[in-house]
PDB file of N, CA and C in Angstrom:
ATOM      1  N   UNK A   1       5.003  -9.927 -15.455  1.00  0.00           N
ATOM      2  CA  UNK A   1       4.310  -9.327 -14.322  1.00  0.00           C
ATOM      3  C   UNK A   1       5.344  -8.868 -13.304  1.00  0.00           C
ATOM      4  N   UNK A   2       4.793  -7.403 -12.961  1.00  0.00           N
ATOM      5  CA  UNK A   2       5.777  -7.188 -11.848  1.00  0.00           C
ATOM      6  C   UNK A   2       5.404  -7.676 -10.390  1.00  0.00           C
ATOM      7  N   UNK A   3       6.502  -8.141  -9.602  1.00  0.00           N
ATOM      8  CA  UNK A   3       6.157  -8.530  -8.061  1.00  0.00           C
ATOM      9  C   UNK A   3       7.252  -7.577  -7.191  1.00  0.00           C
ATOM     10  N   UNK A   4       5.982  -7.472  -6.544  1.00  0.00           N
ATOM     11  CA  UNK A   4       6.661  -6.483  -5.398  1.00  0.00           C
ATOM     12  C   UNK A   4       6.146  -6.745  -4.153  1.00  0.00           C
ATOM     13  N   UNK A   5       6.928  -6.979  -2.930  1.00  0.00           N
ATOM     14  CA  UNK A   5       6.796  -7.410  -1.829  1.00  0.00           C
ATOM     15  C   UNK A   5       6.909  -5.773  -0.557  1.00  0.00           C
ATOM     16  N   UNK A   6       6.063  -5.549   0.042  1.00  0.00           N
ATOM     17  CA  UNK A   6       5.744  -4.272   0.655  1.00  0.00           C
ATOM     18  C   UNK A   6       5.844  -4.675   1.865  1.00  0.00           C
ATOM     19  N   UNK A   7       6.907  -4.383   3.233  1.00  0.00           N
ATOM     20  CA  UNK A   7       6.638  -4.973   4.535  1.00  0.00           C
ATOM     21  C   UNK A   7       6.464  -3.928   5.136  1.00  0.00           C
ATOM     22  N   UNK A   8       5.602  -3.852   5.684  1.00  0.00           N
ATOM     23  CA  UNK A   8       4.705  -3.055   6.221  1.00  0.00           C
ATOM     24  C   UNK A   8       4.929  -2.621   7.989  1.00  0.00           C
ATOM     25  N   UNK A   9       5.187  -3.852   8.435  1.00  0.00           N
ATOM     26  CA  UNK A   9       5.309  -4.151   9.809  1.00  0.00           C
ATOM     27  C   UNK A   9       5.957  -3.612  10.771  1.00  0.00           C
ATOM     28  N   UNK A  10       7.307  -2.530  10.034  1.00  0.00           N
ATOM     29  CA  UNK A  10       7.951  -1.801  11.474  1.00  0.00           C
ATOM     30  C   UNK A  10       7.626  -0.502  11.548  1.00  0.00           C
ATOM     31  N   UNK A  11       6.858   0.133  10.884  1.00  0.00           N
ATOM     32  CA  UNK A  11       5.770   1.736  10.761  1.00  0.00           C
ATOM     33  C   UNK A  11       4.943   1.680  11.924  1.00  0.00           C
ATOM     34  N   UNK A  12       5.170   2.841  12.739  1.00  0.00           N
ATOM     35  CA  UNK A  12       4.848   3.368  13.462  1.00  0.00           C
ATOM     36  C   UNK A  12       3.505   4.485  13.672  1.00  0.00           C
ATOM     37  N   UNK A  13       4.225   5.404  12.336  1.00  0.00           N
ATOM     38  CA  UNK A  13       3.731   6.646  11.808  1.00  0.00           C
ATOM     39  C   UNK A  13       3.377   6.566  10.403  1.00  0.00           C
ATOM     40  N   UNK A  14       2.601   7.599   9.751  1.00  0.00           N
ATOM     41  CA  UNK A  14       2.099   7.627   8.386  1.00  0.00           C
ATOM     42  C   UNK A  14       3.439   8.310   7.516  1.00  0.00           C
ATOM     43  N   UNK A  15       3.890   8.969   8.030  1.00  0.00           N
ATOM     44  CA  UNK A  15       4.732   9.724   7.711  1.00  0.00           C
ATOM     45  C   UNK A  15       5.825   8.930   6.529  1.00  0.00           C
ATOM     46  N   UNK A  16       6.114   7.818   7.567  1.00  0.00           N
ATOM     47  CA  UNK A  16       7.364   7.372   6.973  1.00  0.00           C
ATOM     48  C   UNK A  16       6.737   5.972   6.274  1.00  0.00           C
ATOM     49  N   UNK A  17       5.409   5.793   6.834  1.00  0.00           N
ATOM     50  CA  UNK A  17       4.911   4.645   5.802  1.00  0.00           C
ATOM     51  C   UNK A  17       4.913   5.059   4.724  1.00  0.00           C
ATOM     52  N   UNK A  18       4.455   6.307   4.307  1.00  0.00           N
ATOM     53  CA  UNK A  18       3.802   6.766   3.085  1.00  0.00           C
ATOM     54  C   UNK A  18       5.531   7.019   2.135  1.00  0.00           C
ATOM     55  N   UNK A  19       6.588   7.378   2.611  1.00  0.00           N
ATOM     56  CA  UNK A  19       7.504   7.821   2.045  1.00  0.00           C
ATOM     57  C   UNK A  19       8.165   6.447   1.507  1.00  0.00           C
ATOM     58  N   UNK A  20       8.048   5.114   2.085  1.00  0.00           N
ATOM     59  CA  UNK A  20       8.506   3.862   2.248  1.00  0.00           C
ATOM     60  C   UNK A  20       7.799   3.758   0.824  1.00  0.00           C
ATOM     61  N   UNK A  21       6.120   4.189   0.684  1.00  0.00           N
ATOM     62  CA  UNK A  21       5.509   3.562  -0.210  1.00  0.00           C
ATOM     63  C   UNK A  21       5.452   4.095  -1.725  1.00  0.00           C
ATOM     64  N   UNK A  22       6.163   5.745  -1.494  1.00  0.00           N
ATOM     65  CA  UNK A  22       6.258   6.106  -2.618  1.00  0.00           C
ATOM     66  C   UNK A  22       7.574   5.731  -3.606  1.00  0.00           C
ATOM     67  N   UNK A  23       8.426   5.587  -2.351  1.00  0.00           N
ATOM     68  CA  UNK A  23       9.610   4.670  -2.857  1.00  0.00           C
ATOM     69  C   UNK A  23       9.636   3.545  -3.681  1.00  0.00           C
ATOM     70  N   UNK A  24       9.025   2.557  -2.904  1.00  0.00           N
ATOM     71  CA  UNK A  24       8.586   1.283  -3.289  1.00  0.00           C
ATOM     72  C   UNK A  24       8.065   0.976  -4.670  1.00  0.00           C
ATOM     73  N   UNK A  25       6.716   1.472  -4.498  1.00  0.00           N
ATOM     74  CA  UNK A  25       6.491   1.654  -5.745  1.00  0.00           C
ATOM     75  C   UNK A  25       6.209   2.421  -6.546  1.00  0.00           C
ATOM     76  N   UNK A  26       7.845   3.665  -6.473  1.00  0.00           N
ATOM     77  CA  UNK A  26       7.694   4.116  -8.053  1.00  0.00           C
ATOM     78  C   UNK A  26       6.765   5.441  -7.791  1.00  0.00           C
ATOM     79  N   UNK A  27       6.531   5.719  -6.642  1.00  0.00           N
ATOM     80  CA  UNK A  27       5.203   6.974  -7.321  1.00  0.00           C
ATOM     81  C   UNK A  27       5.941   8.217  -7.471  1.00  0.00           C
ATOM     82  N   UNK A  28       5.394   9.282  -8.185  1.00  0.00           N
ATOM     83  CA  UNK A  28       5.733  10.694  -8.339  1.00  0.00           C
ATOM     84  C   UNK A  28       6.277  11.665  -7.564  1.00  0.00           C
ATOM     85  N   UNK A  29       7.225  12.519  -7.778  1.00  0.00           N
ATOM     86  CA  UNK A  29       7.079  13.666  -6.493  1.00  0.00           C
ATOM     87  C   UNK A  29       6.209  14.319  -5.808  1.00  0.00           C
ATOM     88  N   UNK A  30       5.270  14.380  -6.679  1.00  0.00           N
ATOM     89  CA  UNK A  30       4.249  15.154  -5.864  1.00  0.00           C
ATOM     90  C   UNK A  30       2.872  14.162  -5.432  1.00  0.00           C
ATOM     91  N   UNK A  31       3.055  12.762  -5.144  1.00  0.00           N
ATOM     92  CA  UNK A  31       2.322  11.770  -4.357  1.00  0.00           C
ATOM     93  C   UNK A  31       1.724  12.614  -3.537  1.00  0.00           C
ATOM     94  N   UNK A  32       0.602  12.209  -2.923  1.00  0.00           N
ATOM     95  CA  UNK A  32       0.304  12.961  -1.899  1.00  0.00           C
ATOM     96  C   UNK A  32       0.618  12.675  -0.457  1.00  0.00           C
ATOM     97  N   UNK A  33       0.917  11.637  -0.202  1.00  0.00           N
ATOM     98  CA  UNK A  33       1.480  10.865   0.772  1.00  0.00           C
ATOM     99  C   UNK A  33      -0.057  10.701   1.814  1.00  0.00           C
ATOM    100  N   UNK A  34      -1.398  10.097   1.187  1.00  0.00           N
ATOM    101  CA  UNK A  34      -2.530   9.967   1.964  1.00  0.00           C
ATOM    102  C   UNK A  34      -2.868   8.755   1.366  1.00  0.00           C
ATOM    103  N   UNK A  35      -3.995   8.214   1.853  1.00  0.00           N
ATOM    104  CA  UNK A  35      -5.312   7.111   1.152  1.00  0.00           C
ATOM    105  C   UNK A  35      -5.680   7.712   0.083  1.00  0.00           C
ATOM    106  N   UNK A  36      -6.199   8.872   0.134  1.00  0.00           N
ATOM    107  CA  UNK A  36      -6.557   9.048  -1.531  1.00  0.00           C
ATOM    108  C   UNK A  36      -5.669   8.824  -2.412  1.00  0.00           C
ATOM    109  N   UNK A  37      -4.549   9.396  -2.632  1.00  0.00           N
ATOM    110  CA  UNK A  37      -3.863   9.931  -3.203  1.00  0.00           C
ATOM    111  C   UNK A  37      -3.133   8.150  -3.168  1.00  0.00           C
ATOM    112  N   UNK A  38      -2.791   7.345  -2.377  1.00  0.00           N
ATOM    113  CA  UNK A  38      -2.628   6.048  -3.099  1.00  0.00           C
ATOM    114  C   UNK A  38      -3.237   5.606  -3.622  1.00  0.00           C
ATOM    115  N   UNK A  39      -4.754   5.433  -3.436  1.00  0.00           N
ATOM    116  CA  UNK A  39      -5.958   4.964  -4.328  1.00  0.00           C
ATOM    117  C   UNK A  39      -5.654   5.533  -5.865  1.00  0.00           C
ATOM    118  N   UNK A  40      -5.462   6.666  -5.969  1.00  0.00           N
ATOM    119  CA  UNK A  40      -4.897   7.059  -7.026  1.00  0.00           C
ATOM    120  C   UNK A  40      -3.701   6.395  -8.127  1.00  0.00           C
ATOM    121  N   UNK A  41      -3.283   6.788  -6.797  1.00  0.00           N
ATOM    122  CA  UNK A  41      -1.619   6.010  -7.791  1.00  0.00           C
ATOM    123  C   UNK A  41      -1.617   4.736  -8.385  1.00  0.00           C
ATOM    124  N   UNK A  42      -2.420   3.778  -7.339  1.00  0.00           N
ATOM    125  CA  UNK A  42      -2.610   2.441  -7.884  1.00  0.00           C
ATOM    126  C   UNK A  42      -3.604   2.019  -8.830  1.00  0.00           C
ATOM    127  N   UNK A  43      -4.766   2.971  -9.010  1.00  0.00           N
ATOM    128  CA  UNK A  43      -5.666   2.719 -10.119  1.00  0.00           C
ATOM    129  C   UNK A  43      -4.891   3.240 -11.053  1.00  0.00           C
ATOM    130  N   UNK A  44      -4.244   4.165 -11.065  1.00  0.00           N
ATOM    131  CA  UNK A  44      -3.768   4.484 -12.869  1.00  0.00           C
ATOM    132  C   UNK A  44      -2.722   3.702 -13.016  1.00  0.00           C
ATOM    133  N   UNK A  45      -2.420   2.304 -12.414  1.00  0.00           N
ATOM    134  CA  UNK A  45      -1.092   1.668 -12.758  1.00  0.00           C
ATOM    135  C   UNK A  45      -1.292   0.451 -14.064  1.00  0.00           C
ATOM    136  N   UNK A  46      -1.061   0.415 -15.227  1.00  0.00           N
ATOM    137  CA  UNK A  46      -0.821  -0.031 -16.466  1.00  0.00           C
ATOM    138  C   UNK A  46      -0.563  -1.040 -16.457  1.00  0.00           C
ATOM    139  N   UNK A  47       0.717  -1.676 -15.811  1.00  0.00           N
ATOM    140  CA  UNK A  47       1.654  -2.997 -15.881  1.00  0.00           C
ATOM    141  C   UNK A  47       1.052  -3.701 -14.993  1.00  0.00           C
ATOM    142  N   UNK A  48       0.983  -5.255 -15.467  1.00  0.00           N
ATOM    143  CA  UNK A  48       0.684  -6.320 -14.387  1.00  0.00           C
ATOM    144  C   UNK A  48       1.402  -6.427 -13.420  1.00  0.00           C
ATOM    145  N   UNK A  49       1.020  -6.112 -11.970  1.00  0.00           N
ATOM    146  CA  UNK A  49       1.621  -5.881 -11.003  1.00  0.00           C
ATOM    147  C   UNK A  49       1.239  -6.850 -10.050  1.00  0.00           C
ATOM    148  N   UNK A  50       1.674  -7.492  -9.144  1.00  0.00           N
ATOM    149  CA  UNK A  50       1.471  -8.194  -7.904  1.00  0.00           C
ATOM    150  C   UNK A  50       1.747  -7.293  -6.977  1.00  0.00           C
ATOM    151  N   UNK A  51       1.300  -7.213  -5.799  1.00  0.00           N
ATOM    152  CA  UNK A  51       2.157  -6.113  -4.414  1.00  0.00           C
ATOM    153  C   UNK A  51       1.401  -7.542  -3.096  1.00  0.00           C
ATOM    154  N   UNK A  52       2.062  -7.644  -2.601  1.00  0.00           N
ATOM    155  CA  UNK A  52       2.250  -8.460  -2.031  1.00  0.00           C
ATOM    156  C   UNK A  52       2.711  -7.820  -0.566  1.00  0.00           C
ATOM    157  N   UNK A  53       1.001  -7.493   0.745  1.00  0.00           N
ATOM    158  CA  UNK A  53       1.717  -6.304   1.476  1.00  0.00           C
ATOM    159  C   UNK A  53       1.842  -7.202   2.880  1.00  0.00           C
ATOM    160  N   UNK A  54       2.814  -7.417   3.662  1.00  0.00           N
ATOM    161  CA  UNK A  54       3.004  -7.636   4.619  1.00  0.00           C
ATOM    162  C   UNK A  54       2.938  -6.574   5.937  1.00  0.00           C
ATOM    163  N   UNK A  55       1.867  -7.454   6.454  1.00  0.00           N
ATOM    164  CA  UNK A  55       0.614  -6.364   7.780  1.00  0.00           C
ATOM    165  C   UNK A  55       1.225  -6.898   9.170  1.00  0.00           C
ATOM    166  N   UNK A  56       1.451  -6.243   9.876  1.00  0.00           N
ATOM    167  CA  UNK A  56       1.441  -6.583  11.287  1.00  0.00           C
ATOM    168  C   UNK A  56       0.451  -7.028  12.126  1.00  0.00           C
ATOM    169  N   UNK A  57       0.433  -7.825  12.862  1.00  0.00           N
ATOM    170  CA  UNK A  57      -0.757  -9.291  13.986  1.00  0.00           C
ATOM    171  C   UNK A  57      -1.099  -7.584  14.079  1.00  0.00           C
ATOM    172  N   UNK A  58      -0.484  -7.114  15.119  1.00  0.00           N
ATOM    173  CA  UNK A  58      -1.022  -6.119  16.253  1.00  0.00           C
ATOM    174  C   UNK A  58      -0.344  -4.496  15.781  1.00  0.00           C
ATOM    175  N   UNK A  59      -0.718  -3.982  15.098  1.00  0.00           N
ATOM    176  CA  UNK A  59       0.000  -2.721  14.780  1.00  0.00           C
ATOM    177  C   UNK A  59      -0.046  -1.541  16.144  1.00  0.00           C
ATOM    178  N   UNK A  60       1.047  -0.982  15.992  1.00  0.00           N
ATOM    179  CA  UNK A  60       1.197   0.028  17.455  1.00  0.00           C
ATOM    180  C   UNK A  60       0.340   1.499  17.286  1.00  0.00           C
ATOM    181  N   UNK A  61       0.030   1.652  18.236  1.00  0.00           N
ATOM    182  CA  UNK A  61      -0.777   3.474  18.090  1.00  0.00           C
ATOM    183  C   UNK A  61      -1.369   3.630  17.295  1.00  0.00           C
ATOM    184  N   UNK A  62      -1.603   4.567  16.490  1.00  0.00           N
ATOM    185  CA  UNK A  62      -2.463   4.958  15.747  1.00  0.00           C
ATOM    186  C   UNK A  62      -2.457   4.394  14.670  1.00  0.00           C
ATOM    187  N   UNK A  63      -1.748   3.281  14.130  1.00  0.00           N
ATOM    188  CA  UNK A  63      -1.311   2.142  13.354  1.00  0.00           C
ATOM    189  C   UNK A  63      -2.154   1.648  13.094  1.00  0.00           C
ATOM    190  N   UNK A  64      -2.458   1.182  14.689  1.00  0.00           N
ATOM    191  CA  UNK A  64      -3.944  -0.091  14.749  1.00  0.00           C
ATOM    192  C   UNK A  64      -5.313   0.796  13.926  1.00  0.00           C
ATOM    193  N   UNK A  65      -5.411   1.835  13.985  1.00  0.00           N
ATOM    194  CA  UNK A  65      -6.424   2.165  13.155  1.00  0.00           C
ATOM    195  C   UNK A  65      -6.592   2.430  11.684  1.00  0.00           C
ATOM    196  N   UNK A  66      -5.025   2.408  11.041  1.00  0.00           N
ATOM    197  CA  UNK A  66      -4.580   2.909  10.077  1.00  0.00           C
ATOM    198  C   UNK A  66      -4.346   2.178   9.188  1.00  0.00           C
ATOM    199  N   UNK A  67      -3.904   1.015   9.887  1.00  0.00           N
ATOM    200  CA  UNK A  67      -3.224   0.106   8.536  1.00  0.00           C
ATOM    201  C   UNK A  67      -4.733  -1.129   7.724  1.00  0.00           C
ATOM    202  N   UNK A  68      -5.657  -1.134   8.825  1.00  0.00           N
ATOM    203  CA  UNK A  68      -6.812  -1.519   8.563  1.00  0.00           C
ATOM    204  C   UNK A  68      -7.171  -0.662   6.870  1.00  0.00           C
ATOM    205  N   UNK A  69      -7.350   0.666   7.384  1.00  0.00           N
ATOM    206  CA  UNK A  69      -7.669   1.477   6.371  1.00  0.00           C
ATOM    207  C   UNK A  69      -6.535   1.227   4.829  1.00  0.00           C
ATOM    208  N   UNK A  70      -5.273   1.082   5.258  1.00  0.00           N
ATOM    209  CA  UNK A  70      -4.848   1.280   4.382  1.00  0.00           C
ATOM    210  C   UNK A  70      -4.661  -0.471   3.390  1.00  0.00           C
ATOM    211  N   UNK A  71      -4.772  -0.939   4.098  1.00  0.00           N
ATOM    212  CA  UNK A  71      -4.951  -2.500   3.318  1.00  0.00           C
ATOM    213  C   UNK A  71      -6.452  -2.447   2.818  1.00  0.00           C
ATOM    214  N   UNK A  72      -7.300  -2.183   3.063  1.00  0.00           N
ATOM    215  CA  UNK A  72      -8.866  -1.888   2.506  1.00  0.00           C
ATOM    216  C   UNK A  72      -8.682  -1.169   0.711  1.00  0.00           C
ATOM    217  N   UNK A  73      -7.683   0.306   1.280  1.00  0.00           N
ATOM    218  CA  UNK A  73      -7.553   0.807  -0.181  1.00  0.00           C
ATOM    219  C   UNK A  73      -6.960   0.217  -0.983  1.00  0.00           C
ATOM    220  N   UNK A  74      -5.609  -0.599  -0.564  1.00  0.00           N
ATOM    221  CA  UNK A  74      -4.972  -1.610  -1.822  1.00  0.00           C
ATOM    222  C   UNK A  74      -6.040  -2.561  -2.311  1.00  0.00           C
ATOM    223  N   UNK A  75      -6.995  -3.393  -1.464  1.00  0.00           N
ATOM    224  CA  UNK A  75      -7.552  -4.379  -2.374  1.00  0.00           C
ATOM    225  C   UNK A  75      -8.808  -4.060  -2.756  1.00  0.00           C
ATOM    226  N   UNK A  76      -9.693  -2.709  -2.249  1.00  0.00           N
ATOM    227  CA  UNK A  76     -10.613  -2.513  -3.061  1.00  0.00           C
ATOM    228  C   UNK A  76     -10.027  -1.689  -4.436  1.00  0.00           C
ATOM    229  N   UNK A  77      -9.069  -1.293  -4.707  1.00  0.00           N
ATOM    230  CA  UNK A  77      -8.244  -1.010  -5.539  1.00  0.00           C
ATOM    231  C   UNK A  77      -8.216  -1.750  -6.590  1.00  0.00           C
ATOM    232  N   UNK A  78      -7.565  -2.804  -6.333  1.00  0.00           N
ATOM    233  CA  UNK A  78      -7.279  -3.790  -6.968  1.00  0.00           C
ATOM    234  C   UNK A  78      -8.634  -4.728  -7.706  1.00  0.00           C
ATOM    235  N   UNK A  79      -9.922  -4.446  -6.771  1.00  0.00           N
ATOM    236  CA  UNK A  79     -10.339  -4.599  -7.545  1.00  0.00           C
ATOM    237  C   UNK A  79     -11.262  -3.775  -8.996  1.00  0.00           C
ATOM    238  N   UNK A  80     -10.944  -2.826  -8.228  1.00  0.00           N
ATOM    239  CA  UNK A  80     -11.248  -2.006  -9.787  1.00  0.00           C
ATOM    240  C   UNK A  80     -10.028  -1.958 -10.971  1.00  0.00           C
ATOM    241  N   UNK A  81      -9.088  -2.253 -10.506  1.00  0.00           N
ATOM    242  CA  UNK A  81      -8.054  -2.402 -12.046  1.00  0.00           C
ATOM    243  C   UNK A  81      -7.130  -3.561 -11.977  1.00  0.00           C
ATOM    244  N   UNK A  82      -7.612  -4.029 -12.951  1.00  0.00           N
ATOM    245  CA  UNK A  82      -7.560  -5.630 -13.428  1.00  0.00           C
ATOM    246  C   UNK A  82      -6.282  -5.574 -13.910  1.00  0.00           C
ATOM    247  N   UNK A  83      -5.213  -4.633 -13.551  1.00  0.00           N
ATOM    248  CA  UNK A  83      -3.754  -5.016 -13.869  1.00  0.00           C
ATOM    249  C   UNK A  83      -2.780  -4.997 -12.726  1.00  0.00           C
ATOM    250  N   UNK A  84      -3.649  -5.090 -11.312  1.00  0.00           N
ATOM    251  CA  UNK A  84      -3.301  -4.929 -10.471  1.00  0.00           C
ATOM    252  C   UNK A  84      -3.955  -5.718  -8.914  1.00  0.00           C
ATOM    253  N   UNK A  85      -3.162  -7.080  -8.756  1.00  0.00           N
ATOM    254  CA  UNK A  85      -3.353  -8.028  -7.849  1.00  0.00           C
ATOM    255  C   UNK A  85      -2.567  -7.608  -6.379  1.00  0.00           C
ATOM    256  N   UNK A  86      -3.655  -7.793  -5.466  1.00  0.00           N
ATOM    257  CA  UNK A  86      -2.694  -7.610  -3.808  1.00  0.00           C
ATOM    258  C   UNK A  86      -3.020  -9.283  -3.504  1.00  0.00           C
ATOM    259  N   UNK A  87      -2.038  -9.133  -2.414  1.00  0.00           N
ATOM    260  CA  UNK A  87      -2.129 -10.158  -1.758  1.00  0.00           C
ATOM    261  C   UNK A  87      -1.778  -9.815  -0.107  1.00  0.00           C
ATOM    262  N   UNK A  88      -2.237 -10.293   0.847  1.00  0.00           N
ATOM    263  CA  UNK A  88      -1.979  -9.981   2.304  1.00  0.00           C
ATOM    264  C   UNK A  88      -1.524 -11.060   2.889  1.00  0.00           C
ATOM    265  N   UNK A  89      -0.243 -11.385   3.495  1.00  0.00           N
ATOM    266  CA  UNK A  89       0.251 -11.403   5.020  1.00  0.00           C
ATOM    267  C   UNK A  89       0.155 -10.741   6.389  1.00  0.00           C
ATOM    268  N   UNK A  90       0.273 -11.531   7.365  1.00  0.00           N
ATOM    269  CA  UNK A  90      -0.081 -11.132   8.720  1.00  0.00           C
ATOM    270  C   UNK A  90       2.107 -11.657   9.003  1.00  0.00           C
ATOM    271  N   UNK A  91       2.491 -10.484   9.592  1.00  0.00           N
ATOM    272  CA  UNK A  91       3.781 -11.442  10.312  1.00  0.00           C
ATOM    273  C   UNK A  91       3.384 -11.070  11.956  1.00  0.00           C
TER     274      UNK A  91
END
């Protein structure tokens, strides 16, 4: 199983979250760098994976509305493909 640890916590902007995340794990050039388009990436993922995402108490600016959303898509994700476990931290 793969483990991968995602810290989440010093993103500001989507911008550079999303580039952090295509990095991270592995996605394509042409990612889309959105919610859909991760929902995507992570349902077609094959290998037993852990991601393991570390969330911020209080996220800054437009953060606070964002990262809600974007921890929602990893674990309703996850639960549609059974080769693919999240787990959440707060730092």
């Amino acid at each position: 199983m793969l483990h991968i640890k995602l810290d989440l916590t010093p993103f500001e902007e989507k911008i550079s979250l999303h580039r952090y995340l295509k990095e991270a794990l592995g996605f394509p050039f042409y990612y889309g760098a959105n919610l859909d388009a991760l929902h995507d990436e992570l349902a077609s993922e094959m290998a037993d994976t852990e991601i393991t995402l570390m969330l911020p108490k209080n996220p800054k600016g437009k953060m606070a509305e964002y990262m809600p959303r974007l921890r929602r898509v990893f674990e309703e994700t996850a639960e549609e493909n059974y080769h693919l476990t999240v787990c959440v931290e707060e730092a």
